[in-house]
C-alpha atoms as a PDB file:
ATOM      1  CA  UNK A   1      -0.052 -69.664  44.656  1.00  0.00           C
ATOM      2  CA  UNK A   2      -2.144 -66.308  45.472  1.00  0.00           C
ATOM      3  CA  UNK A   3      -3.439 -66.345  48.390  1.00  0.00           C
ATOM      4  CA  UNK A   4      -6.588 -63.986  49.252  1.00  0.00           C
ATOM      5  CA  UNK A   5      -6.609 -62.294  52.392  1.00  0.00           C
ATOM      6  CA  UNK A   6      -8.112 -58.975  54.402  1.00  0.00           C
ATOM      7  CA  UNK A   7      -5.236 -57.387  52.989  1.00  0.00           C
ATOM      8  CA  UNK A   8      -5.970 -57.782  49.438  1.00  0.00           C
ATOM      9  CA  UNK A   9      -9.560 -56.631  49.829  1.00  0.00           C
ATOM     10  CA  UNK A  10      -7.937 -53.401  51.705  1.00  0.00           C
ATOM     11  CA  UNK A  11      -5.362 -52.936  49.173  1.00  0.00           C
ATOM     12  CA  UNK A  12      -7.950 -52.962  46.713  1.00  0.00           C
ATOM     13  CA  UNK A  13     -10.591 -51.005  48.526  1.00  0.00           C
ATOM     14  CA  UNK A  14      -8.193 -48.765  49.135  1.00  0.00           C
ATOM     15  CA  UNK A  15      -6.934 -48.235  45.606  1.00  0.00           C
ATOM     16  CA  UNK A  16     -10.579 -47.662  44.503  1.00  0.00           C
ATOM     17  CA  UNK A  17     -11.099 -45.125  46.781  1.00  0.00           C
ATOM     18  CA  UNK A  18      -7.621 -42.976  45.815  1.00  0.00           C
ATOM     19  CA  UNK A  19      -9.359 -43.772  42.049  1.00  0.00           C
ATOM     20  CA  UNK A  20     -12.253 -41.717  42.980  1.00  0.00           C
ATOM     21  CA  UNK A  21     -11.489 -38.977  45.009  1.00  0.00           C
ATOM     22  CA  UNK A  22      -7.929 -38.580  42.233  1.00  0.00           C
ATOM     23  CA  UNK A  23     -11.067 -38.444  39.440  1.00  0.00           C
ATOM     24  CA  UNK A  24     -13.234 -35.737  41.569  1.00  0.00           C
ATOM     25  CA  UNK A  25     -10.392 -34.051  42.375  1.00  0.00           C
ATOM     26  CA  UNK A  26      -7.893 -33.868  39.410  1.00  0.00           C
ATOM     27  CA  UNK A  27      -9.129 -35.746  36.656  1.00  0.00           C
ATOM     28  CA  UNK A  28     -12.376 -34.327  36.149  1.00  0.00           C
ATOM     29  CA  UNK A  29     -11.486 -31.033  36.664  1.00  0.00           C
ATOM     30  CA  UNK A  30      -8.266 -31.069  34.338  1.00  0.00           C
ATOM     31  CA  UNK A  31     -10.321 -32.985  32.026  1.00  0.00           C
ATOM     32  CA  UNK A  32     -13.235 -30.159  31.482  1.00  0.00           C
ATOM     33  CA  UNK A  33      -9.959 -27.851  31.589  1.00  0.00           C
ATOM     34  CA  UNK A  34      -8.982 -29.576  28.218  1.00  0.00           C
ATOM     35  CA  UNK A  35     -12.146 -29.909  27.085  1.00  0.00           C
ATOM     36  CA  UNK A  36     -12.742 -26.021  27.560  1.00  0.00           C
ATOM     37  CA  UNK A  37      -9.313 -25.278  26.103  1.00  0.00           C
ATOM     38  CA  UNK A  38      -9.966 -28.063  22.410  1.00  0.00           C
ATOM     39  CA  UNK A  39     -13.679 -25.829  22.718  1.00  0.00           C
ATOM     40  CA  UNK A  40     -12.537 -22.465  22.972  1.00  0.00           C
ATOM     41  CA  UNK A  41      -8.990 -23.574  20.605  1.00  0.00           C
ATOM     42  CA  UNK A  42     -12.079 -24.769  17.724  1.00  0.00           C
ATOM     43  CA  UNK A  43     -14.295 -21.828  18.498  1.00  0.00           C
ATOM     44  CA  UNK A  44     -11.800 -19.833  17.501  1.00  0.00           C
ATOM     45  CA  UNK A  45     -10.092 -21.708  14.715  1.00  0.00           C
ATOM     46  CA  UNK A  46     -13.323 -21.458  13.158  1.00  0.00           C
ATOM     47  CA  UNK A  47     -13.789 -18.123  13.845  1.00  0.00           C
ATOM     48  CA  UNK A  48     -10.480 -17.270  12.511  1.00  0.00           C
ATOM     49  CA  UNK A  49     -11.635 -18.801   9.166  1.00  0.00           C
ATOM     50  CA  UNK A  50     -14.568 -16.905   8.896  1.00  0.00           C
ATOM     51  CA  UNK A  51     -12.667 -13.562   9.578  1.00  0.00           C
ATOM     52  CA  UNK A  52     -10.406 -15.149   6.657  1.00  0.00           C
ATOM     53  CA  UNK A  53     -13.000 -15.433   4.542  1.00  0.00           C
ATOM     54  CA  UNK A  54     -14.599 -12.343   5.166  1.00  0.00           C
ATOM     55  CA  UNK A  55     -10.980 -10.519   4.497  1.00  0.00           C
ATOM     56  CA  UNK A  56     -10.692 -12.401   1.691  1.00  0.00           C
ATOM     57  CA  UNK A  57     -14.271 -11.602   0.244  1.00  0.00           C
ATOM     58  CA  UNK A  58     -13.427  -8.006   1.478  1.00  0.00           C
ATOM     59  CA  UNK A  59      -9.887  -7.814  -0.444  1.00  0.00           C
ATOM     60  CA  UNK A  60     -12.201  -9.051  -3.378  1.00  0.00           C
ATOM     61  CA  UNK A  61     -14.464  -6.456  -3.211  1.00  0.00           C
ATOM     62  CA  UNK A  62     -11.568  -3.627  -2.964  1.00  0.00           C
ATOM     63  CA  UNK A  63      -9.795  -5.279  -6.190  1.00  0.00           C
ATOM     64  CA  UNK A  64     -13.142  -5.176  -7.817  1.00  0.00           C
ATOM     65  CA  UNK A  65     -13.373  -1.212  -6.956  1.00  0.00           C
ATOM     66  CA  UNK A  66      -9.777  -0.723  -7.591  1.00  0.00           C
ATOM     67  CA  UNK A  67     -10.047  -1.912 -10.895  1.00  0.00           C
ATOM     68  CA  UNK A  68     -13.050  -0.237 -11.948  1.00  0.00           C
ATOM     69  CA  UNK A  69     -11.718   2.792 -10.426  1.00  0.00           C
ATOM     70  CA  UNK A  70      -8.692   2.226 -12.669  1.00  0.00           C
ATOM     71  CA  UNK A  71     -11.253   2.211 -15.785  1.00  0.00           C
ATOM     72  CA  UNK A  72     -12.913   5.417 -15.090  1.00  0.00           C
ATOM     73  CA  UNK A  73      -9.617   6.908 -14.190  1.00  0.00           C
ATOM     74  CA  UNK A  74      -8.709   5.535 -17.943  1.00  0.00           C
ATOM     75  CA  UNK A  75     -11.884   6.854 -19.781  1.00  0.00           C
ATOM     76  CA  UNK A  76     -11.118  10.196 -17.750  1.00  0.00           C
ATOM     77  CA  UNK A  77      -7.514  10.677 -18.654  1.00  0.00           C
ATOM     78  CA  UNK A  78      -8.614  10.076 -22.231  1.00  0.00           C
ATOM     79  CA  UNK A  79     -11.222  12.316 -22.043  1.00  0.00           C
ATOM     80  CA  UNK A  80      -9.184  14.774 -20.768  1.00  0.00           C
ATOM     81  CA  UNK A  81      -6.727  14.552 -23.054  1.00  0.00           C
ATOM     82  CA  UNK A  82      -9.229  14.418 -26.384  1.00  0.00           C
ATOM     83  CA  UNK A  83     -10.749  17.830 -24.346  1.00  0.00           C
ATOM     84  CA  UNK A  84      -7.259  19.267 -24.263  1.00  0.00           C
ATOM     85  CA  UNK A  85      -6.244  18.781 -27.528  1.00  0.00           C
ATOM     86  CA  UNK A  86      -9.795  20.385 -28.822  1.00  0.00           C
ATOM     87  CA  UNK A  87      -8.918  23.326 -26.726  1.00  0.00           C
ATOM     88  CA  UNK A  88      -5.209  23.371 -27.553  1.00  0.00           C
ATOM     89  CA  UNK A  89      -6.579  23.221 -31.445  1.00  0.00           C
ATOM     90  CA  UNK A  90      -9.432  26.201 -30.939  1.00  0.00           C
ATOM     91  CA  UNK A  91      -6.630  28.429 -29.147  1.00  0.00           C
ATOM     92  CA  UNK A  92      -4.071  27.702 -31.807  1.00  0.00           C
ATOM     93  CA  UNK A  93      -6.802  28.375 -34.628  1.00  0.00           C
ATOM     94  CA  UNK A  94      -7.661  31.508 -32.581  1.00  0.00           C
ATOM     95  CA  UNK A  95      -4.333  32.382 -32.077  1.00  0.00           C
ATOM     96  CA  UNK A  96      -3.218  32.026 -35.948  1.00  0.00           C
ATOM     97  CA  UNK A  97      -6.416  34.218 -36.752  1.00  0.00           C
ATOM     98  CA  UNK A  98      -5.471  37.067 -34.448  1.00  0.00           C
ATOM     99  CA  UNK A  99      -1.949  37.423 -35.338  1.00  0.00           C
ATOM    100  CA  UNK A 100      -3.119  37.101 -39.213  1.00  0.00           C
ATOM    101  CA  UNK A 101      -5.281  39.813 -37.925  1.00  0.00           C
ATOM    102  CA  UNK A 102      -2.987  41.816 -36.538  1.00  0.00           C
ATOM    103  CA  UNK A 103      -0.770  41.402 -39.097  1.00  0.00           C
ATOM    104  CA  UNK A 104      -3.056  42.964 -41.790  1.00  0.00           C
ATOM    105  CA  UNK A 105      -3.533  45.949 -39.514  1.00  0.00           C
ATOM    106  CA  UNK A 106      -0.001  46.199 -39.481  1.00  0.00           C
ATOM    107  CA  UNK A 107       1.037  46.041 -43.014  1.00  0.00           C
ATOM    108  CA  UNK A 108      -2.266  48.489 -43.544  1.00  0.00           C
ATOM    109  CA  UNK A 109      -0.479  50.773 -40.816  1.00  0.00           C
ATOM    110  CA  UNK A 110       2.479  50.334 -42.666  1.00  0.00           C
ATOM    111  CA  UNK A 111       1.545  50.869 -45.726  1.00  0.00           C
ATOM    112  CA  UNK A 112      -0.351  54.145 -44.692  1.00  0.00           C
ATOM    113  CA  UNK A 113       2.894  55.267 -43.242  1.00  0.00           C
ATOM    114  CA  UNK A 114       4.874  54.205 -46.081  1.00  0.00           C
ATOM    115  CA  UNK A 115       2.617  56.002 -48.745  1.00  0.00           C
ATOM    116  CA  UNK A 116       2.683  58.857 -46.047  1.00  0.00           C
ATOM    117  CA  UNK A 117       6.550  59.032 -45.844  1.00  0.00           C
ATOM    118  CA  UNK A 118       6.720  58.667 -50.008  1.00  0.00           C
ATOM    119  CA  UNK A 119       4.129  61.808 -50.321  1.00  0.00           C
ATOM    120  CA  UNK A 120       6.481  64.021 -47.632  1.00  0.00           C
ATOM    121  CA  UNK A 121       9.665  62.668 -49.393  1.00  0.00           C
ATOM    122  CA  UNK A 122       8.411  63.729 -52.810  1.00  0.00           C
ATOM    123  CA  UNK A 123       7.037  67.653 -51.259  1.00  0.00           C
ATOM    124  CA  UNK A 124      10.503  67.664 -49.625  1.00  0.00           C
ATOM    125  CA  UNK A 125      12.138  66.575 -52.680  1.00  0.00           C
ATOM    126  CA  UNK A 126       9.998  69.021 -54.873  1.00  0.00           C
ATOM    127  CA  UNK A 127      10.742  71.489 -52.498  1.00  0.00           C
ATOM    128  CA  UNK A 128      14.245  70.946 -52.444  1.00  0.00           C
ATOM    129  CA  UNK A 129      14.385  70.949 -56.518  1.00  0.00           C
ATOM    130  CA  UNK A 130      12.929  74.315 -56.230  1.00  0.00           C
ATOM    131  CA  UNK A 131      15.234  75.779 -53.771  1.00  0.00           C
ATOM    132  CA  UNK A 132      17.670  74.359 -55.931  1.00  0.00           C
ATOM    133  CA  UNK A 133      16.385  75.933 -58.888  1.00  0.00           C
ATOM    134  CA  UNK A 134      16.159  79.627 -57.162  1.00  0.00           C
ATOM    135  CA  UNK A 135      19.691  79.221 -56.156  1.00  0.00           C
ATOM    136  CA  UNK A 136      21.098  78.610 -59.419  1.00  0.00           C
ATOM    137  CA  UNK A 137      18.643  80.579 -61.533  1.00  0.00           C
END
């Protein structure tokens, strides 16, 4: 059977004592080690989900603008356009009145020149006929 002697006592005594100075020296320390490391790896798992969250709230808040910017982009492009086409519209109006005006002052130039050319034609042509008539009378 066992038998219990000084030995055993030392042996255990012994083993006890490597127990404790192993846990103040290594295991305590190592153990607040990994007990730092599991705080600081949470710490900043949650801080990395906040940051997440606030990107996410922030990309929400750019796709809101975005899109809104989009609108009034939208409205202005159409406004734009509905101004252009007024303006295209007055200028071609203004532009059809002008050369209709100019047009008129033509043909009345023209016509001046026309009836002016007719009345020297016909004194030429008179004057002719009666050079004509001197020759041959």
């Amino acid at each position: 059977m066992l038998e219990l002697n000084s030995s055993f006592i030392w042996i255990f005594f012994l083993v006890w004592l490597l127990y404790i100075i192993l846990d103040r020296l290594f295991f305590r320390p190592v153990g607040g080690v990994i007990a730092q490391r599991e705080a600081k790896i949470a710490g900043d798992s949650a801080r990395q989900e906040s940051m997440m969250e606030e990107i996410e709230e922030h990309a929400r808040v750019v796709e809101e603008r975005l899109s809104q910017a989009r609108l009034e982009a939208q409205h202005s492009r159409e406004e734009w356009l509905k101004n252009g086409e007024e303006i295209r519209s007055r200028s071609v109006a203004a532009a059809r009145e002008q050369a209709a005006r100019l047009m008129d002052e033509k043909i009345a130039q023209l016509e001046g020149e026309i009836a002016a050319a007719e009345s020297s034609l016909l004194r030429q042509v008179s004057m002719f006929s009666d050079k004509i008539k001197q020759a041959y009378l």
